[in-house]
C-alpha atoms as a PDB file:
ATOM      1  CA  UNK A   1     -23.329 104.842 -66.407  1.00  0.00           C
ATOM      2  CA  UNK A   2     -27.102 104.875 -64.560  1.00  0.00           C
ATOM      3  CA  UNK A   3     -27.165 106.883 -61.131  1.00  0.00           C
ATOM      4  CA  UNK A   4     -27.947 103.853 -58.932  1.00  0.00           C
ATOM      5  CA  UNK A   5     -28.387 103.365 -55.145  1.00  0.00           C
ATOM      6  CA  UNK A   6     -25.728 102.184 -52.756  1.00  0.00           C
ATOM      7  CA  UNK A   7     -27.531  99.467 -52.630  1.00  0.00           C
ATOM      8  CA  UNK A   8     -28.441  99.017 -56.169  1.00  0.00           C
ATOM      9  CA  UNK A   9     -24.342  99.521 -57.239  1.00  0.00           C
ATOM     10  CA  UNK A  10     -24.007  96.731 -54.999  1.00  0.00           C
ATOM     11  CA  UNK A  11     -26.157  94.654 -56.385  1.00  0.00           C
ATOM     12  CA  UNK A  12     -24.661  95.582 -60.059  1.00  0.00           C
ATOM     13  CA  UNK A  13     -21.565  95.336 -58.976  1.00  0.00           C
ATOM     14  CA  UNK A  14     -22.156  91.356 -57.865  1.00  0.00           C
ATOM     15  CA  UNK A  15     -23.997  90.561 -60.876  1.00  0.00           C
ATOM     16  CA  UNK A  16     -22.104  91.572 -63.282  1.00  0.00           C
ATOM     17  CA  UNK A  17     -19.193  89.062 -63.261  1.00  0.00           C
ATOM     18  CA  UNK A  18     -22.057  86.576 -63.148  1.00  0.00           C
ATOM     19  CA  UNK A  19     -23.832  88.120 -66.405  1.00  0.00           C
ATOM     20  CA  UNK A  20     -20.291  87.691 -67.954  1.00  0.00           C
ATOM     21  CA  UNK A  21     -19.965  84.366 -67.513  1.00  0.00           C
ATOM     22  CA  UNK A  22     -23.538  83.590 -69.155  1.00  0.00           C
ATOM     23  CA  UNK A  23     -22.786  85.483 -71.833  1.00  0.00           C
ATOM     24  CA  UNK A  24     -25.411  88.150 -70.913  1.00  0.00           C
ATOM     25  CA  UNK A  25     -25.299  91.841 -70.964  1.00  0.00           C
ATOM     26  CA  UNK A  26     -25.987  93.354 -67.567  1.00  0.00           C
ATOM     27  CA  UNK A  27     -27.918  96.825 -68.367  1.00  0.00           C
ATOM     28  CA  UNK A  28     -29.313  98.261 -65.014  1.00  0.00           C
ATOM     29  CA  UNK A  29     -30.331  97.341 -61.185  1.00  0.00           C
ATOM     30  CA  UNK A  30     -32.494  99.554 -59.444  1.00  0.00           C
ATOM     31  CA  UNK A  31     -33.680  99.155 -55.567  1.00  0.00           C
ATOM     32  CA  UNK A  32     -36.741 100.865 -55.388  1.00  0.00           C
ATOM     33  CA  UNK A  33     -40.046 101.385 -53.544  1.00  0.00           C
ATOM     34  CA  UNK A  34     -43.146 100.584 -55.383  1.00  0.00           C
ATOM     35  CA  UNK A  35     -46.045 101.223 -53.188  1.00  0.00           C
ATOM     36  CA  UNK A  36     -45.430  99.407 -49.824  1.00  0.00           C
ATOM     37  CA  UNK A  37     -42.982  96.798 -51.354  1.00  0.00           C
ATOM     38  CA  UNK A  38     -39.250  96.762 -51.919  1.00  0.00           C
ATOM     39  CA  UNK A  39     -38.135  95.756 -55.004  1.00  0.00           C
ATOM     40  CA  UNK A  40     -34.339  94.528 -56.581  1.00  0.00           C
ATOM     41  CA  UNK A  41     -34.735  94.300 -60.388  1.00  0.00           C
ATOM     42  CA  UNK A  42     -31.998  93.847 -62.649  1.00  0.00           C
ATOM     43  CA  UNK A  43     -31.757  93.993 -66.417  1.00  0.00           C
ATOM     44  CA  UNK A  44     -30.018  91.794 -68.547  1.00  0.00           C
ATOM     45  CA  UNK A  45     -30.075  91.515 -72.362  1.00  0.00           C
ATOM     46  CA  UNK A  46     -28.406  89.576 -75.133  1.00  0.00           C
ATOM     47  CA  UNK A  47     -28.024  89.646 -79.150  1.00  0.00           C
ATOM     48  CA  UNK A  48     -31.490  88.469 -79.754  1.00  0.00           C
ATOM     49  CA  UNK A  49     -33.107  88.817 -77.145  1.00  0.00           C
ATOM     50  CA  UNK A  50     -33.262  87.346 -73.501  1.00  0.00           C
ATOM     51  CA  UNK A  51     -35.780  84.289 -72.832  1.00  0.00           C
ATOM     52  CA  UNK A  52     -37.201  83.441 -69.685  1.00  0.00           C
ATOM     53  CA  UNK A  53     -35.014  80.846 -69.156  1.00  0.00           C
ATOM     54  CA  UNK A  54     -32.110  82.898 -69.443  1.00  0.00           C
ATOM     55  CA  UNK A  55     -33.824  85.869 -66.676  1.00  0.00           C
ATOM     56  CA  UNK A  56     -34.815  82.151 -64.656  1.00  0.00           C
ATOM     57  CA  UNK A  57     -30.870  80.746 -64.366  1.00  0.00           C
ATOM     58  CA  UNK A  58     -29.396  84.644 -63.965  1.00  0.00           C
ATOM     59  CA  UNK A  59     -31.841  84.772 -61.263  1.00  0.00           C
ATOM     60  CA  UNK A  60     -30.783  81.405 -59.279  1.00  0.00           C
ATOM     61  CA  UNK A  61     -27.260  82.088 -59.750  1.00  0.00           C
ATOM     62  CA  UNK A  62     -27.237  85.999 -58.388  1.00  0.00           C
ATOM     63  CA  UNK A  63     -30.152  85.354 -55.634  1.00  0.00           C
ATOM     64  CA  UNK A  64     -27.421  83.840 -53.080  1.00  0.00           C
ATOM     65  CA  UNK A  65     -24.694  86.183 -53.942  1.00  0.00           C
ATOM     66  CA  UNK A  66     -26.988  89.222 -53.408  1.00  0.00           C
ATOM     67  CA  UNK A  67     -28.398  88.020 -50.416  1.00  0.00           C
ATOM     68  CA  UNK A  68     -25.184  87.354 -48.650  1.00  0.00           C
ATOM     69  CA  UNK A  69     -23.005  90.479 -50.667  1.00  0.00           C
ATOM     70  CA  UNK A  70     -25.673  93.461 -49.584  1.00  0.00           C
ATOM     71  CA  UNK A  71     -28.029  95.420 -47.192  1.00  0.00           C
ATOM     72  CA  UNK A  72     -30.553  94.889 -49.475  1.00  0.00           C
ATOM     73  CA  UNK A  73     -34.143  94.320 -47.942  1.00  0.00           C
ATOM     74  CA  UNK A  74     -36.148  93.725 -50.804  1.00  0.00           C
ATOM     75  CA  UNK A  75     -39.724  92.070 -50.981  1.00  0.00           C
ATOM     76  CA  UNK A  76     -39.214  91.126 -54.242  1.00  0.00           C
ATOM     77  CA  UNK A  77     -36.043  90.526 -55.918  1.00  0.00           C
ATOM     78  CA  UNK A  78     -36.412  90.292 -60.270  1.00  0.00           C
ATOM     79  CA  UNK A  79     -34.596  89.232 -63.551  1.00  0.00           C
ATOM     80  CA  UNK A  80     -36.048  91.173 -66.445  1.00  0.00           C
ATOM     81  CA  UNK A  81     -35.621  92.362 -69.866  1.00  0.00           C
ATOM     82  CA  UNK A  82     -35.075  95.913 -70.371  1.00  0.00           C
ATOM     83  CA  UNK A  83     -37.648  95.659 -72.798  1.00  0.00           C
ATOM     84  CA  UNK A  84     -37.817  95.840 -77.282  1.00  0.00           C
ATOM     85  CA  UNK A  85     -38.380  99.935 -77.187  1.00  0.00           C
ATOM     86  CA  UNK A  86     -36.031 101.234 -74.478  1.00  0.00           C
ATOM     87  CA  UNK A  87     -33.972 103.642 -75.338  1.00  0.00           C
ATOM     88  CA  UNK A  88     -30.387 102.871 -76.915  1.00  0.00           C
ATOM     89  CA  UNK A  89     -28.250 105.152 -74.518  1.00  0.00           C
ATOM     90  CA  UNK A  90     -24.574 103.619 -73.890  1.00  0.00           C
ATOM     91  CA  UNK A  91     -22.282 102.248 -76.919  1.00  0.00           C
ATOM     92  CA  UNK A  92     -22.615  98.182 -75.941  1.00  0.00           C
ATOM     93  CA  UNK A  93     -26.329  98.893 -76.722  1.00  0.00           C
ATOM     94  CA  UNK A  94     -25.163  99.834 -79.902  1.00  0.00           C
ATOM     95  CA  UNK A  95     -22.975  97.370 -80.914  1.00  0.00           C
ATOM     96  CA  UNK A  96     -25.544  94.633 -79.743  1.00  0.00           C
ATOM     97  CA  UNK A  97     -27.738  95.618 -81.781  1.00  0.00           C
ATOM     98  CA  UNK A  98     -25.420  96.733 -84.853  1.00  0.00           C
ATOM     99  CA  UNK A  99     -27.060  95.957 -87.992  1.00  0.00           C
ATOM    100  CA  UNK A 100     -30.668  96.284 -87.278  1.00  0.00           C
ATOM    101  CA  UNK A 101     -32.588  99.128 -87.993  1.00  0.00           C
ATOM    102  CA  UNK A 102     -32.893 102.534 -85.564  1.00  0.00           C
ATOM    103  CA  UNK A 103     -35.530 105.059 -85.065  1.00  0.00           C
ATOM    104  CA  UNK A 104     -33.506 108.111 -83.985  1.00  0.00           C
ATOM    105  CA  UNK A 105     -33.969 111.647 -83.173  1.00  0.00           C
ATOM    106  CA  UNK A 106     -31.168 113.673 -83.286  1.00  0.00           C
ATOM    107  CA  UNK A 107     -30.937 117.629 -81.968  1.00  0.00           C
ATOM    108  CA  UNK A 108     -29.512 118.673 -85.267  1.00  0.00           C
ATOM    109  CA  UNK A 109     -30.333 117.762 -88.990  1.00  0.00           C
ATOM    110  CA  UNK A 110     -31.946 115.358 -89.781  1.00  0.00           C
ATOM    111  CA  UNK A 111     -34.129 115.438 -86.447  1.00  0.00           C
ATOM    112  CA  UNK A 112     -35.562 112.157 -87.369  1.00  0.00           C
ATOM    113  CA  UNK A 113     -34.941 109.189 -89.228  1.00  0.00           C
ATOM    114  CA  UNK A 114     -35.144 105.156 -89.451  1.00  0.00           C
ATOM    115  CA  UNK A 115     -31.575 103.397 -90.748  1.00  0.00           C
ATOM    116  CA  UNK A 116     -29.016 100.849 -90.183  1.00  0.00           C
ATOM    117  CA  UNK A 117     -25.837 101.705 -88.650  1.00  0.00           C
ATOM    118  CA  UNK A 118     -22.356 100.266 -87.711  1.00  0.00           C
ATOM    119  CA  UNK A 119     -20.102 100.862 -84.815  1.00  0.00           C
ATOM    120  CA  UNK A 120     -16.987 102.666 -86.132  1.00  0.00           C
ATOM    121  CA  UNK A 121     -14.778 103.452 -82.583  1.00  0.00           C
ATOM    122  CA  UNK A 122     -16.851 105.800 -80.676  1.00  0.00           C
ATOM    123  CA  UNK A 123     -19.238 107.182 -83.741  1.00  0.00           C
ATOM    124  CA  UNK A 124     -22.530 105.646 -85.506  1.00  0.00           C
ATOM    125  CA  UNK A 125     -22.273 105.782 -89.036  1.00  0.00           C
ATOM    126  CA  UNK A 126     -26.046 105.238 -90.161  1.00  0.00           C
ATOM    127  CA  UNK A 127     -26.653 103.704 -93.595  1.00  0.00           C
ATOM    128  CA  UNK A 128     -28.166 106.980 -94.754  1.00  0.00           C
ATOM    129  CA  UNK A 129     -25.034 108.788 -94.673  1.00  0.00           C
ATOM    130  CA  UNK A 130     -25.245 110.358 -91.441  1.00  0.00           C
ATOM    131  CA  UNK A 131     -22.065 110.059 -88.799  1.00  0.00           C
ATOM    132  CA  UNK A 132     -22.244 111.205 -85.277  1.00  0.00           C
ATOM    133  CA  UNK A 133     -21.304 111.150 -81.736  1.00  0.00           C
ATOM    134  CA  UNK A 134     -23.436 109.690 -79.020  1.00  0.00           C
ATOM    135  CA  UNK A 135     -23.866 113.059 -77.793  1.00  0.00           C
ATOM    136  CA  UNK A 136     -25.514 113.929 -81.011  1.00  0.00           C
ATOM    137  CA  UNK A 137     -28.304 111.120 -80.642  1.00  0.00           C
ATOM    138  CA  UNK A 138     -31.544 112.897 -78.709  1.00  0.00           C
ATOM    139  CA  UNK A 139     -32.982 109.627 -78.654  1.00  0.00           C
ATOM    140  CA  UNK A 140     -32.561 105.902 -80.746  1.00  0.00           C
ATOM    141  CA  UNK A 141     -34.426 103.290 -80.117  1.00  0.00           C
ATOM    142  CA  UNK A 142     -34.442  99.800 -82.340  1.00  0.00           C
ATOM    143  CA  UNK A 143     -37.262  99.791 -85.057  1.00  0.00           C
ATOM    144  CA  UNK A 144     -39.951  97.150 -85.292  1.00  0.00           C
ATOM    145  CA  UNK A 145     -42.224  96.228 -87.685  1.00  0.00           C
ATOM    146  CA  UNK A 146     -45.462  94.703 -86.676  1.00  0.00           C
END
């Protein structure tokens, strides 16, 4: 799990029943300072993708229950994407995306490579042969083609 504020865990903490229920994947909340401004962002993703309606209708239904459930003291408060190239780093971002393709650096051979996996318990099994741990995974992140 992310090292979050107290005031971010709150925040993640309310949301994430509410991500449940629209059948979205809460990923992160952070409550942080950029510049003079406070801002509240969380992340939500789904199996193909989030839209901006989906960020739009997370947002109205979480606004209220933040503002009345924390200390938060935001200037901003913001429904986003994690984005296509972050980083695959807990096993639900695994199985969300299971079937597509991975760029993945691992710290032991082979360093890199691009594949399809499954989700077999706790272990990747890539379509190139290669099994391993989460631990074992330096960095994945989904491949795209442009």
């Amino acid at each position: 799990m992310a090292k979050r504020s107290k005031i971010a865990q709150q925040a993640y903490d309310i949301a994430l029943p509410v991500a449940k229920e629209q059948g979205v994947d809460l990923i992160d909340c952070e409550y942080k300072k950029e510049g003079t401004k406070l801002f509240l962002r969380l992340y939500i993703d789904k199996r193909g993708g989030v839209t901006l309606d989906d960020c739009e209708k997370f947002h109205n239904a979480v606004e209220p229950l933040i503002d009345e459930g924390t200390d938060a003291d935001e200037d901003f408060f913001e429904v986003s994407s994690p984005g296509l190239t972050r980083p695959l780093t807990e096993l639900s971002d695994y199985v969300r995306y299971e079937g597509e393709q991975l760029d993945v650096t691992r710290y032991v051979e082979p360093k890199k490579f691009t594949a399809g996996y499954k989700v077999t318990g706790d272990k990747i099994e890539f379509d190139n042969g290669v099994t391993c741990g989460l631990e074992d995974i330096a960095k994945a992140v989904r491949h795209l083609d442009y």
